[in-house]
N, C-alpha and C. Protein backbone atom coordinates (compact mmCIF):
# COMPACT_ATOMS: atom_id res chain seq x y z
N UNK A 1 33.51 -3.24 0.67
CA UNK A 1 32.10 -3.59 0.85
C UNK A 1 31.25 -2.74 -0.09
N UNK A 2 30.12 -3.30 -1.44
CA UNK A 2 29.78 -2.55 -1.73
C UNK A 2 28.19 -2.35 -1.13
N UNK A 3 28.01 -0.76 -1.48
CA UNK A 3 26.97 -0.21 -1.09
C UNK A 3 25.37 -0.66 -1.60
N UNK A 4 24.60 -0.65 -0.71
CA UNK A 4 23.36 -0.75 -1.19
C UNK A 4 22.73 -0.17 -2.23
N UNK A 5 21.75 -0.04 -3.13
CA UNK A 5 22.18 1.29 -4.30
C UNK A 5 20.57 1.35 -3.34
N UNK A 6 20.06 3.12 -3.65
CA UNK A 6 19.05 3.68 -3.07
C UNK A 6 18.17 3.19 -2.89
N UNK A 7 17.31 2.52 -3.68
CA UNK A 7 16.02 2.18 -4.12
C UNK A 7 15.64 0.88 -3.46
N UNK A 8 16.79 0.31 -3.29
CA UNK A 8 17.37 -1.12 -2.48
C UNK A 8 17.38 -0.79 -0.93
N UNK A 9 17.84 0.68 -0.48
CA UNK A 9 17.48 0.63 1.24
C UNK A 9 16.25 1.31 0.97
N UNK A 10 15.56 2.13 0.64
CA UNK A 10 14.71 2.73 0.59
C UNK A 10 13.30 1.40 1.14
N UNK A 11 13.54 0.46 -0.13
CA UNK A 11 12.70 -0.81 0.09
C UNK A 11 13.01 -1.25 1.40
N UNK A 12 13.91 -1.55 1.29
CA UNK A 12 14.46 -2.24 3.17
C UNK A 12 13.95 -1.63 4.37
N UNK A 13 13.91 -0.12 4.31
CA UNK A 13 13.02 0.74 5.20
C UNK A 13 11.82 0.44 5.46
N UNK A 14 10.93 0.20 4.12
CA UNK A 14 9.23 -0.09 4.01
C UNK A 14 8.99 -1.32 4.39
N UNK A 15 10.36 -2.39 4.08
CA UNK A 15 9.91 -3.37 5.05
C UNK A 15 9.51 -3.93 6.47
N UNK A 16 11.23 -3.09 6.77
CA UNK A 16 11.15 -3.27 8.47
C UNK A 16 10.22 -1.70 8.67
N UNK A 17 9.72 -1.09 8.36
CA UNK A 17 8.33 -0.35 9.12
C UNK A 17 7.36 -1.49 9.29
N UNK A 18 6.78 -2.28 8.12
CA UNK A 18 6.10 -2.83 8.24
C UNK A 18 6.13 -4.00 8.62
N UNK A 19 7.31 -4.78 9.27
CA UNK A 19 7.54 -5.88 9.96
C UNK A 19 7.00 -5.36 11.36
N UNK A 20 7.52 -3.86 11.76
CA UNK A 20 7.34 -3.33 13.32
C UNK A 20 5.95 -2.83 13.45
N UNK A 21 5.18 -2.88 12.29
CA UNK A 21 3.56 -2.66 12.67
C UNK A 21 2.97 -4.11 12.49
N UNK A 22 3.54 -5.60 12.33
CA UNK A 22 3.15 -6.57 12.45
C UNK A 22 2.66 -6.80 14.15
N UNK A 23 3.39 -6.06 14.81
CA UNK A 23 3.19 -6.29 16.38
C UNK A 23 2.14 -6.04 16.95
N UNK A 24 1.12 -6.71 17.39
CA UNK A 24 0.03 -6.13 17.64
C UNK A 24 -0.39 -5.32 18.85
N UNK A 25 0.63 -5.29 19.46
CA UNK A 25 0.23 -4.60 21.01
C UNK A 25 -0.02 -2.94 20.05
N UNK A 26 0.74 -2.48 18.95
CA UNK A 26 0.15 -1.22 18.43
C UNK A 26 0.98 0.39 19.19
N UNK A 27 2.53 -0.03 19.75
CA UNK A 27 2.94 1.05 19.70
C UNK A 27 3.07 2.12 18.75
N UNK A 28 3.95 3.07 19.59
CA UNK A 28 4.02 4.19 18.12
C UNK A 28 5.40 4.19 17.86
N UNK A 29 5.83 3.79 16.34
CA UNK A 29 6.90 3.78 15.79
C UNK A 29 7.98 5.06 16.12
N UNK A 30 8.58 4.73 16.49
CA UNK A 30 9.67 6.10 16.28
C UNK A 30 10.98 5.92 15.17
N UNK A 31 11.47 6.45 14.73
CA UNK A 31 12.58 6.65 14.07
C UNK A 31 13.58 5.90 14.40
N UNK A 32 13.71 5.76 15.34
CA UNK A 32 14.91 5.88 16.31
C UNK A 32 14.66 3.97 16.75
N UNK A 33 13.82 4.02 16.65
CA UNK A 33 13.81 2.57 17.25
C UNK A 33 13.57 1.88 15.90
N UNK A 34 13.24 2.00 14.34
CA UNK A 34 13.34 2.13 13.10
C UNK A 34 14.41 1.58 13.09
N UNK A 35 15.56 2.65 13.02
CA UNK A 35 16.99 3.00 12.61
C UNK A 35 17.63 1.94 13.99
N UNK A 36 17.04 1.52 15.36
CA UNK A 36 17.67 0.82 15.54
C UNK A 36 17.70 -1.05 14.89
N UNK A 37 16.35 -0.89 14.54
CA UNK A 37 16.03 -2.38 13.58
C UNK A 37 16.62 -2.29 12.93
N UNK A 38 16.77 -1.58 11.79
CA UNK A 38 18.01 -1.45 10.38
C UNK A 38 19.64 -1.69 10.94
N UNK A 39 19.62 -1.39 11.85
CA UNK A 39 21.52 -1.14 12.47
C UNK A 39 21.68 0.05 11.44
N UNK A 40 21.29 0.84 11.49
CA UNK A 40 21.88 2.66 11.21
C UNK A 40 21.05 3.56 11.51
N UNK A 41 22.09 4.75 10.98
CA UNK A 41 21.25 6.05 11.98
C UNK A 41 20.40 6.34 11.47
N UNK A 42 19.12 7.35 12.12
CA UNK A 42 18.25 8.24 11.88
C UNK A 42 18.69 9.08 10.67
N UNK A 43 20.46 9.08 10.76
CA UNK A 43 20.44 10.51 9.79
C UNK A 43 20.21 9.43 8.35
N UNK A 44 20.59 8.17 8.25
CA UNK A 44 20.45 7.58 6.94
C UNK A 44 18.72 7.42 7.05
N UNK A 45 18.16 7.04 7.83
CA UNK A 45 16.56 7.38 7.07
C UNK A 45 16.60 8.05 6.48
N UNK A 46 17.09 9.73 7.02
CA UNK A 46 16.16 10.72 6.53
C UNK A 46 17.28 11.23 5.00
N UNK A 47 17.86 10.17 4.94
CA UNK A 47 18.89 10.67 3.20
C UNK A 47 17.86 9.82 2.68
N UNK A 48 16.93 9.01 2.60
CA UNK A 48 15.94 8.35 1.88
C UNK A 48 14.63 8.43 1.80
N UNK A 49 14.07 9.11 2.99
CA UNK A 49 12.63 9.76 3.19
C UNK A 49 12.80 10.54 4.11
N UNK A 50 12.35 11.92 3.64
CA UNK A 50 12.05 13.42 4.50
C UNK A 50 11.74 13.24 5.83
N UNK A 51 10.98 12.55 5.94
CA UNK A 51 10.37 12.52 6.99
C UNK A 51 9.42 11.25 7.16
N UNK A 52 8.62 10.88 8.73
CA UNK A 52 8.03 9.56 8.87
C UNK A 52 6.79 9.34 8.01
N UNK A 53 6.49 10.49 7.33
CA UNK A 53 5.32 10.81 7.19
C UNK A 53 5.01 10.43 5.78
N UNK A 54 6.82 10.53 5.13
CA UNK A 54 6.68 9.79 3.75
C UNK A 54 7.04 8.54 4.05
N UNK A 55 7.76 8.08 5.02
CA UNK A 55 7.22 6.65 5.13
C UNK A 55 6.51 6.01 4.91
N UNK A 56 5.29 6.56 5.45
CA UNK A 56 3.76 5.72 5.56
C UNK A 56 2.96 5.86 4.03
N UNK A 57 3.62 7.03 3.58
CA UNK A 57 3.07 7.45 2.13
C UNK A 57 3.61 6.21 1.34
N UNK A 58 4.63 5.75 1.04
CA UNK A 58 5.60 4.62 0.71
C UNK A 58 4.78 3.15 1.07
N UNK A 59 4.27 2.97 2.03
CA UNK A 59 3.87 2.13 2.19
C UNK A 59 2.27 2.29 1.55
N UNK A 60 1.31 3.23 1.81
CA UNK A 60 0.21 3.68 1.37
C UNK A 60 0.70 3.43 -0.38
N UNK A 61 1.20 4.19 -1.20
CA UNK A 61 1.54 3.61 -2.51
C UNK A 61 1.88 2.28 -2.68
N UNK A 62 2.83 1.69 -1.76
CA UNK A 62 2.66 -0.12 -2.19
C UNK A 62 1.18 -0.63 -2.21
N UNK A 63 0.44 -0.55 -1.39
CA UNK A 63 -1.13 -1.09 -0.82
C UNK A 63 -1.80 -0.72 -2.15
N UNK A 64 -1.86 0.76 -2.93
CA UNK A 64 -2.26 1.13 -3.94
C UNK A 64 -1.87 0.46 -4.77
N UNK A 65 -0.77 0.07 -5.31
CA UNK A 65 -0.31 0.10 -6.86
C UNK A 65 -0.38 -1.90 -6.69
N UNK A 66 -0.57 -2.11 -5.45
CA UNK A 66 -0.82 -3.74 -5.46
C UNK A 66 -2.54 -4.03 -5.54
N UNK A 67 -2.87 -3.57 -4.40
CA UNK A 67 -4.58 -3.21 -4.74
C UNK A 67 -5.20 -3.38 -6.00
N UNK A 68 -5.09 -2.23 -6.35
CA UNK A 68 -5.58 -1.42 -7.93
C UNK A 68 -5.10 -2.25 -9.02
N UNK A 69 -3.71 -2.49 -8.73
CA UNK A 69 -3.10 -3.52 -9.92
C UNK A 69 -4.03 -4.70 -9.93
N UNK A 70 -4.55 -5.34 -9.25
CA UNK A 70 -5.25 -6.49 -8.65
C UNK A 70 -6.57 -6.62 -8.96
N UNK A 71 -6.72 -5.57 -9.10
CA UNK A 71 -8.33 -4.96 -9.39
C UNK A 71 -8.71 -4.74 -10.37
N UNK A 72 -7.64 -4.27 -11.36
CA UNK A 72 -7.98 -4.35 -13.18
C UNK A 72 -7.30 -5.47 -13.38
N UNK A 73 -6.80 -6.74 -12.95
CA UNK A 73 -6.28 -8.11 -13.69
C UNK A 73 -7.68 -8.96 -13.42
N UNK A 74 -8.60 -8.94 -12.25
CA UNK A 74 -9.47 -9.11 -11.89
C UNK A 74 -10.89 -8.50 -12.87
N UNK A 75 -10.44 -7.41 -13.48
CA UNK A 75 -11.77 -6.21 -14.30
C UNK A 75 -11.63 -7.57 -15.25
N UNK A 76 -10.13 -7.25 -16.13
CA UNK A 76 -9.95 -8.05 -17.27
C UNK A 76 -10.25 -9.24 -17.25
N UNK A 77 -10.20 -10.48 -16.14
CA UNK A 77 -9.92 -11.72 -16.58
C UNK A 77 -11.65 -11.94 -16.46
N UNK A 78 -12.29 -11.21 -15.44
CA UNK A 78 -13.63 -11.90 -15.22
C UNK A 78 -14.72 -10.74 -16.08
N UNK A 79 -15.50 -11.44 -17.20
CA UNK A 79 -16.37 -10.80 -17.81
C UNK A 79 -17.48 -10.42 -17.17
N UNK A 80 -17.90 -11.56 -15.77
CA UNK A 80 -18.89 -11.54 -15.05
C UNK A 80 -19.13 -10.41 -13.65
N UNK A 81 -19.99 -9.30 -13.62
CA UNK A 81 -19.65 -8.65 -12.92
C UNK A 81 -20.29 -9.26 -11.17
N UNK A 82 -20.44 -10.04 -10.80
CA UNK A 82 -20.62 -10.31 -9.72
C UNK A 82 -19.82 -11.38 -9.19
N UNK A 83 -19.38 -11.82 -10.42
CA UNK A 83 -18.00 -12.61 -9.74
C UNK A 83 -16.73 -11.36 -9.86
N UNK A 84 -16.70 -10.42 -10.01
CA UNK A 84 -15.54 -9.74 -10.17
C UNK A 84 -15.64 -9.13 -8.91
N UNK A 85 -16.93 -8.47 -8.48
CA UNK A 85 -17.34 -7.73 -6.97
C UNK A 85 -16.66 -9.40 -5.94
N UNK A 86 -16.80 -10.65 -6.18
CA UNK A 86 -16.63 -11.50 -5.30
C UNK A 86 -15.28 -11.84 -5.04
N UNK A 87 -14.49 -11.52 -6.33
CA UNK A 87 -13.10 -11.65 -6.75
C UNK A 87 -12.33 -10.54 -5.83
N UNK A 88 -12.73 -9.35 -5.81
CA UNK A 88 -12.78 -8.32 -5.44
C UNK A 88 -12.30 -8.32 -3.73
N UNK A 89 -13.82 -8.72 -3.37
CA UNK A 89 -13.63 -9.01 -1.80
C UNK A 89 -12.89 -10.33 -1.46
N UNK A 90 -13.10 -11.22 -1.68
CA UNK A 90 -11.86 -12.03 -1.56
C UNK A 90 -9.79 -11.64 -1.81
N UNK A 91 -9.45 -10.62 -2.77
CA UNK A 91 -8.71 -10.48 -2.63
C UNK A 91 -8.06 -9.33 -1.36
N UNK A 92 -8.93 -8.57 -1.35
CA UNK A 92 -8.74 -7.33 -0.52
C UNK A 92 -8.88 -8.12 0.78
N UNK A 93 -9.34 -9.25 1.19
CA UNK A 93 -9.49 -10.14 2.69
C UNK A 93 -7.72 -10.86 2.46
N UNK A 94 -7.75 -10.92 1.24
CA UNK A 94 -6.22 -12.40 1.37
C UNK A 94 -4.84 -11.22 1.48
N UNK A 95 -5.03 -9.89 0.97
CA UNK A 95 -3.93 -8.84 0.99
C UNK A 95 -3.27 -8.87 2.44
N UNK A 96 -5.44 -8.35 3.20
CA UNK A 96 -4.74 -8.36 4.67
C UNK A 96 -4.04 -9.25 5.46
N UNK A 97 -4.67 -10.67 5.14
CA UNK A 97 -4.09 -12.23 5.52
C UNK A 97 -2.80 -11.90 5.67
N UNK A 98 -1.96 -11.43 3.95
CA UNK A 98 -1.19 -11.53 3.81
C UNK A 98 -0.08 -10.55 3.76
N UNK A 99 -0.21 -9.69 4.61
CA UNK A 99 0.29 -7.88 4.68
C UNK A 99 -0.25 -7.54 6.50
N UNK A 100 0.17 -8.48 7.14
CA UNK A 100 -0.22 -8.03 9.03
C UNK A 100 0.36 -6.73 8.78
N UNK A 101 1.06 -6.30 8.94
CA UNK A 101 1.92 -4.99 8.98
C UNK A 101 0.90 -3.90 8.02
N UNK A 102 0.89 -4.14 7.00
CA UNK A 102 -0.36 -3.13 5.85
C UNK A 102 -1.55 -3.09 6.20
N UNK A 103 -1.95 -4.08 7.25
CA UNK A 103 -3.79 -3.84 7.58
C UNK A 103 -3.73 -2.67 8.70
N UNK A 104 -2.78 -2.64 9.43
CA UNK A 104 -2.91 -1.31 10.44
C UNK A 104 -2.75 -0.22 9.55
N UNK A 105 -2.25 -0.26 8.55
CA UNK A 105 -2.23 1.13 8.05
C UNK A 105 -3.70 1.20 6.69
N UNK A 106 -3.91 0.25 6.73
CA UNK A 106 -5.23 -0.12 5.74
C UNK A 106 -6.46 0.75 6.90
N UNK A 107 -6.08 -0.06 8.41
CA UNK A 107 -7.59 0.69 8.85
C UNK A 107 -7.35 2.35 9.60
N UNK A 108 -5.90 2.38 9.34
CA UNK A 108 -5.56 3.72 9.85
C UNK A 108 -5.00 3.43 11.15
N UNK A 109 -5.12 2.44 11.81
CA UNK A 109 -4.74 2.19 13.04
C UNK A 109 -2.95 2.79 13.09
N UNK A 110 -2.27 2.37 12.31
CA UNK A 110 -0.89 3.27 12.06
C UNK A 110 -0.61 4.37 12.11
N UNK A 111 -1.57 5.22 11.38
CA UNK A 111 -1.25 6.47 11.01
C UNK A 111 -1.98 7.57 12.49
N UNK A 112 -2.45 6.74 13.10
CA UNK A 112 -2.77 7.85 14.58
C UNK A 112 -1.31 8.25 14.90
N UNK A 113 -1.44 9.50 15.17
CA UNK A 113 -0.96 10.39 15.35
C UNK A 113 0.29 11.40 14.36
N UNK A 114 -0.24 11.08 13.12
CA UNK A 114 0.80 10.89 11.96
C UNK A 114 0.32 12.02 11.45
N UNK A 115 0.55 12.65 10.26
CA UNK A 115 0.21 14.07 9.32
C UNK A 115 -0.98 13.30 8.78
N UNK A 116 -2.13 14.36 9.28
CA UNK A 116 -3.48 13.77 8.83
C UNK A 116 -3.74 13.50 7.42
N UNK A 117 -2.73 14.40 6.41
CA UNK A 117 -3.03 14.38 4.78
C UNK A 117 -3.05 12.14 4.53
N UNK A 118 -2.05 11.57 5.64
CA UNK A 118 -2.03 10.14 5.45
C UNK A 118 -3.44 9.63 5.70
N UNK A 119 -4.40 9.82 5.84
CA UNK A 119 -5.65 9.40 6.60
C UNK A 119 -6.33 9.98 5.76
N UNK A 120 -6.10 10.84 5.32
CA UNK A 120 -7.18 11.34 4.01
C UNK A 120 -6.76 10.72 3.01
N UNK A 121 -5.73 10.20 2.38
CA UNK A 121 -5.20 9.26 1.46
C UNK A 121 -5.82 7.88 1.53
N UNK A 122 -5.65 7.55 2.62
CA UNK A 122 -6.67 5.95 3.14
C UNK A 122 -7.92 6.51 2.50
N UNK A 123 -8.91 7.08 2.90
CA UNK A 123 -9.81 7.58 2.79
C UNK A 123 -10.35 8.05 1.51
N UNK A 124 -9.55 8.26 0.58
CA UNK A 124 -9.35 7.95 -1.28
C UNK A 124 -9.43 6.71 -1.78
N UNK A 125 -8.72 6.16 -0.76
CA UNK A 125 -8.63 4.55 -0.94
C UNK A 125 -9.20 3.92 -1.33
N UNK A 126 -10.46 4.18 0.03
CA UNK A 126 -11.61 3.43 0.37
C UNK A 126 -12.80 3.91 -0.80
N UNK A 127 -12.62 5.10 -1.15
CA UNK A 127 -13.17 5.37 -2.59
C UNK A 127 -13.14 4.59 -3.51
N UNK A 128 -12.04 4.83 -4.00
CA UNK A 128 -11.32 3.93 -4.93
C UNK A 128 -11.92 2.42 -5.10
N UNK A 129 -11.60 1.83 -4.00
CA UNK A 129 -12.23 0.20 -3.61
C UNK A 129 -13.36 0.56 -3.94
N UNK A 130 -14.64 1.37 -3.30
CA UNK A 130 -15.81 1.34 -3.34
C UNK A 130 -16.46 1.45 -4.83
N UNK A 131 -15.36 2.82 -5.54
CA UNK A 131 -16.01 2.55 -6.77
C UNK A 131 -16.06 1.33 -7.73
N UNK A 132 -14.81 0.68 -7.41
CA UNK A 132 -14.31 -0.55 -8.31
C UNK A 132 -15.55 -1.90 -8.12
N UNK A 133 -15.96 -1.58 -6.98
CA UNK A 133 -17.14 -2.62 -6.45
C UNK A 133 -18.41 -1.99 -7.15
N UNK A 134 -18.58 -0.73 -7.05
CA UNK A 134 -20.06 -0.24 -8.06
C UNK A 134 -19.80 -0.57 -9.77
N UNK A 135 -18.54 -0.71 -10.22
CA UNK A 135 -19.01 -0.68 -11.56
C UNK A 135 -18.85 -2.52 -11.63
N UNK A 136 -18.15 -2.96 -10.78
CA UNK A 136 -18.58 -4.61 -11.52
C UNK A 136 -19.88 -4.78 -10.54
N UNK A 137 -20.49 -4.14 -9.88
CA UNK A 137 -22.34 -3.99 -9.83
C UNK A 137 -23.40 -3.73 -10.33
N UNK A 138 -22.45 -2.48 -11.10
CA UNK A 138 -23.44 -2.06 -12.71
C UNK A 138 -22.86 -2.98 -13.76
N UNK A 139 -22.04 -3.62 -13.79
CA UNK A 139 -22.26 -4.71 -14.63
C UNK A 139 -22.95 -5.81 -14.78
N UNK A 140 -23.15 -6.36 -13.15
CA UNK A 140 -24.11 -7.50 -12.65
C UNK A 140 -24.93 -6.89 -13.12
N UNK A 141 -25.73 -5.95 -13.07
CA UNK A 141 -26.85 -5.50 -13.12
C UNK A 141 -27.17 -4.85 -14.81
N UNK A 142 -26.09 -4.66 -15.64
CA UNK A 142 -26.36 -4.82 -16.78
C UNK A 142 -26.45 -6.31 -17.17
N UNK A 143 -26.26 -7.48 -16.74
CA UNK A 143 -26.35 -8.99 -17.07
C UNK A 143 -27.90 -9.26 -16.50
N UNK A 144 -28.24 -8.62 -15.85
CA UNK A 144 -29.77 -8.80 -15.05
C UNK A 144 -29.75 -9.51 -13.54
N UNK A 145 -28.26 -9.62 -13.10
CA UNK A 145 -27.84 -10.07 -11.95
C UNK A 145 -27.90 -9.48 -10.59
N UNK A 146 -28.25 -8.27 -11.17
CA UNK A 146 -28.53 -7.05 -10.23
C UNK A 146 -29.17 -5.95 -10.21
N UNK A 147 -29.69 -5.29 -9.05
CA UNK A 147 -30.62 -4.12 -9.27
C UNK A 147 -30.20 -3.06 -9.21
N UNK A 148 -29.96 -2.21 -10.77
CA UNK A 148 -29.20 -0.68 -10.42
C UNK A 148 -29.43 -0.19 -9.34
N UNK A 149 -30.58 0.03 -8.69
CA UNK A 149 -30.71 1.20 -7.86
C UNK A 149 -29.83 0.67 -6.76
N UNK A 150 -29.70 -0.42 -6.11
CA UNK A 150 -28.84 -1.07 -5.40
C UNK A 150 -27.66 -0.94 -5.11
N UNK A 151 -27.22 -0.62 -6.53
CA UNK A 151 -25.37 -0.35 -6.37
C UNK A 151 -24.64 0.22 -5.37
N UNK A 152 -25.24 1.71 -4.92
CA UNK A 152 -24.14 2.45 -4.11
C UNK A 152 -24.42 1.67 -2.95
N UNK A 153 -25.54 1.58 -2.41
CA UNK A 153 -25.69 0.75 -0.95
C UNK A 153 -25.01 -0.06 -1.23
N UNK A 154 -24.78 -1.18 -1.82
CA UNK A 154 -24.35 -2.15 -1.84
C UNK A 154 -22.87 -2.44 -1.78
N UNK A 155 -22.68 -1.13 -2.72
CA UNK A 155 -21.13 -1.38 -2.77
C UNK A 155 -20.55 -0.57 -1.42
N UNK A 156 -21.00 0.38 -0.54
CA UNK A 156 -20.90 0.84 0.77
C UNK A 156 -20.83 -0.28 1.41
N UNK A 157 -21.74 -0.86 1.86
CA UNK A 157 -21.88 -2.40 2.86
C UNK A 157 -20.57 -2.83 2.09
N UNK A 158 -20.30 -3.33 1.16
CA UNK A 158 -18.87 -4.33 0.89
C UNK A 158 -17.54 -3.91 1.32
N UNK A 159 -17.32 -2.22 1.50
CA UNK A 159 -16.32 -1.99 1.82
C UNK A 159 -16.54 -1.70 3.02
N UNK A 160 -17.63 -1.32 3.59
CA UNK A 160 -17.68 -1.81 5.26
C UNK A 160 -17.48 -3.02 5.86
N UNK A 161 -17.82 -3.81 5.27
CA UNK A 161 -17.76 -5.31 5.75
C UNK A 161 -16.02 -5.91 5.13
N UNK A 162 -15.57 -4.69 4.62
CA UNK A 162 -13.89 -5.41 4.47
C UNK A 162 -13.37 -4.38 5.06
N UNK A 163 -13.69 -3.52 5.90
CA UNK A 163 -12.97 -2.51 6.97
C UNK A 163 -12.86 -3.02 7.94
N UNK A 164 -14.18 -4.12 8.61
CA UNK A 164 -14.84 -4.52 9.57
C UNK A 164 -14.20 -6.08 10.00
N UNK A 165 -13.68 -6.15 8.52
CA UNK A 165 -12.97 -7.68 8.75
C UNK A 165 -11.27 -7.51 8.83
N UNK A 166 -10.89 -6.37 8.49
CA UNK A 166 -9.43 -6.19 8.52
C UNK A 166 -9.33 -5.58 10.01
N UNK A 167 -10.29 -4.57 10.84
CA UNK A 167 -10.48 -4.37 11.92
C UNK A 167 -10.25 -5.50 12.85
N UNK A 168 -10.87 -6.25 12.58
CA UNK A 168 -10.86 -7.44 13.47
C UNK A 168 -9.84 -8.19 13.60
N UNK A 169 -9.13 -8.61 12.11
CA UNK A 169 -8.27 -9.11 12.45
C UNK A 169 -7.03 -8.32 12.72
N UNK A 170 -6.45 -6.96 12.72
CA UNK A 170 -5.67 -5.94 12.96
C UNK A 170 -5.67 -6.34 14.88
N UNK A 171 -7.52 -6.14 15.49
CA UNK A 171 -7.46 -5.58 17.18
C UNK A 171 -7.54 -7.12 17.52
N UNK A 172 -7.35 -8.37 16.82
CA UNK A 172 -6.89 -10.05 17.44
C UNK A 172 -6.08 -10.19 17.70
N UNK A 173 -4.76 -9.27 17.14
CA UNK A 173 -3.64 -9.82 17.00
C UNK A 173 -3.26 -10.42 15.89
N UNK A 174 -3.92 -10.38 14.82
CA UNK A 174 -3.46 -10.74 13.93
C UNK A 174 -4.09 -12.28 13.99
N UNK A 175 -4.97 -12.56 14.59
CA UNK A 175 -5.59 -14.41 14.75
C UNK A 175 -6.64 -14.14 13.45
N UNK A 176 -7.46 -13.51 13.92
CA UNK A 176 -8.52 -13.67 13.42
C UNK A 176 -8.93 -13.62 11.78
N UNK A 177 -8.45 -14.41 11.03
CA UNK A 177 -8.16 -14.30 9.70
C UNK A 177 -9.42 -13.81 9.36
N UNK A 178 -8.89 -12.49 8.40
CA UNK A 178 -10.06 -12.44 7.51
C UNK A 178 -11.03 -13.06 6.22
N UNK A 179 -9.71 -14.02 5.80
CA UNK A 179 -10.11 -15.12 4.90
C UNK A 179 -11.09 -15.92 5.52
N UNK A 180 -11.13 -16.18 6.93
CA UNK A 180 -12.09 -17.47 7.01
C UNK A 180 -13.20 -17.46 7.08
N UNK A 181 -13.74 -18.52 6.16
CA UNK A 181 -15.45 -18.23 5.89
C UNK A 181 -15.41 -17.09 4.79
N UNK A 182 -14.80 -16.30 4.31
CA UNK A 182 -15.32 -15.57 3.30
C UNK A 182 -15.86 -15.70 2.37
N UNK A 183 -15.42 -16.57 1.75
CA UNK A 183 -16.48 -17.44 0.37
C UNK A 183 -17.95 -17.23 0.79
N UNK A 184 -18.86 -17.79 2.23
CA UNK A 184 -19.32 -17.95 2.33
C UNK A 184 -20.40 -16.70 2.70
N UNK A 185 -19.79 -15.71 3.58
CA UNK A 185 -19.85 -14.47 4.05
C UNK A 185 -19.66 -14.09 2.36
N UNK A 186 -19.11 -13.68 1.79
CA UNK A 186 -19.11 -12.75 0.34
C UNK A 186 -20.28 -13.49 -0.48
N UNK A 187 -20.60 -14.79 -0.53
CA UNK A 187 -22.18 -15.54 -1.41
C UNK A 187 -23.17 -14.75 -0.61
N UNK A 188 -23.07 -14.52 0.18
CA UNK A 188 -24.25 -13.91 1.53
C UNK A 188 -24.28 -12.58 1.32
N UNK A 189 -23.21 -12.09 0.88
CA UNK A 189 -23.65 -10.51 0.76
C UNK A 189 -24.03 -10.10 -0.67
N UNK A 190 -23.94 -10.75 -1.83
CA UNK A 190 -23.65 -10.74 -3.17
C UNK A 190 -25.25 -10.50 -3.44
N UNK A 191 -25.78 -11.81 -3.06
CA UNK A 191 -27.02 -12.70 -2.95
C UNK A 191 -28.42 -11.76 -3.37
């Protein structure tokens, strides 16, 4: 039988974590009940991540490097900066759609009770997002589409209102899509 090569269970790990935070009742993961989803032991987690804590880091870097990746194909393809802020929030609503398991750890709801440095990482995040929304704002607003002074408020409200919508659909159960109506809700906030 041959072996999995590393990088191959390592992935398999980040999945089934994040298949077992698809559940919405919102227990707390243990290891052990992990390693019993996989069919192996605790001791093979921890030959692939130290600890639970780089788990969530693992998953926190997928959300990033998909995010962000998403976010400069989006800089590049759209010249227009208020369709890029719209591009923007629409994708970060379809991630969660499409990542049940990544929106609990998007609103932190995962990481309770976890090594706080994970929650300050979210919390870079949400930087991150926020700034990406101020400069295609100062771009609207270099086109005359928008009012500089406006920007930081503005781009605050957008990543509140996509905390607020991944919240929601995270404490539904996972019903309450954040896609729906957004087109309409994102023309409304743009506006």
């Amino acid at each position: 039988m041959a072996s999995t090569p590393p990088g191959q269970r390592r992935l398999q790990i980040l999945q089934a974590l994040a298949e077992m935070l698809e559940h919405p009742k919102g227990e707390k993961i243990t290891t052990a009940a992990l390693a019993r989803k996989l069919e192996f032991s605790e001791a093979a987690l921890y030959r692939h991540f130290a600890s639970k804590a780089q788990m969530f880091e693992g998953l926190i870097e997928f959300i990033e490097s998909s995010v962000f990746g998403l976010i400069n194909q989006i800089a590049e393809k759209q010249q227009d900066g208020l369709a890029q802020a719209r591009d923007i929030l629409a994708m970060l609503l379809h991630f969660a759609s499409s990542n049940p398991g990544m929106t609990r750890v998007l609103i932190g709801d995962a990481l309770v009770n976890e090594d706080e440095r994970l929650q300050a990482r979210m919390n870079q995040f949400y930087d991150r997002v926020e700034l990406s929304l101020k400069q295609a704002l100062r771009l609207a607003a270099s086109e005359g589409l928008a009012h500089e002074a406006d920007v930081p408020a503005r781009a605050a409200m957008l990543v509140n209102y996509v905390l607020g919508c991944w919240q929601r659909y995270a404490k539904s159960g996972f019903k309450q899509n954040p896609s729906q109506d957004a087109p309409i809700q994102i023309a409304l906030l743009l506006q």
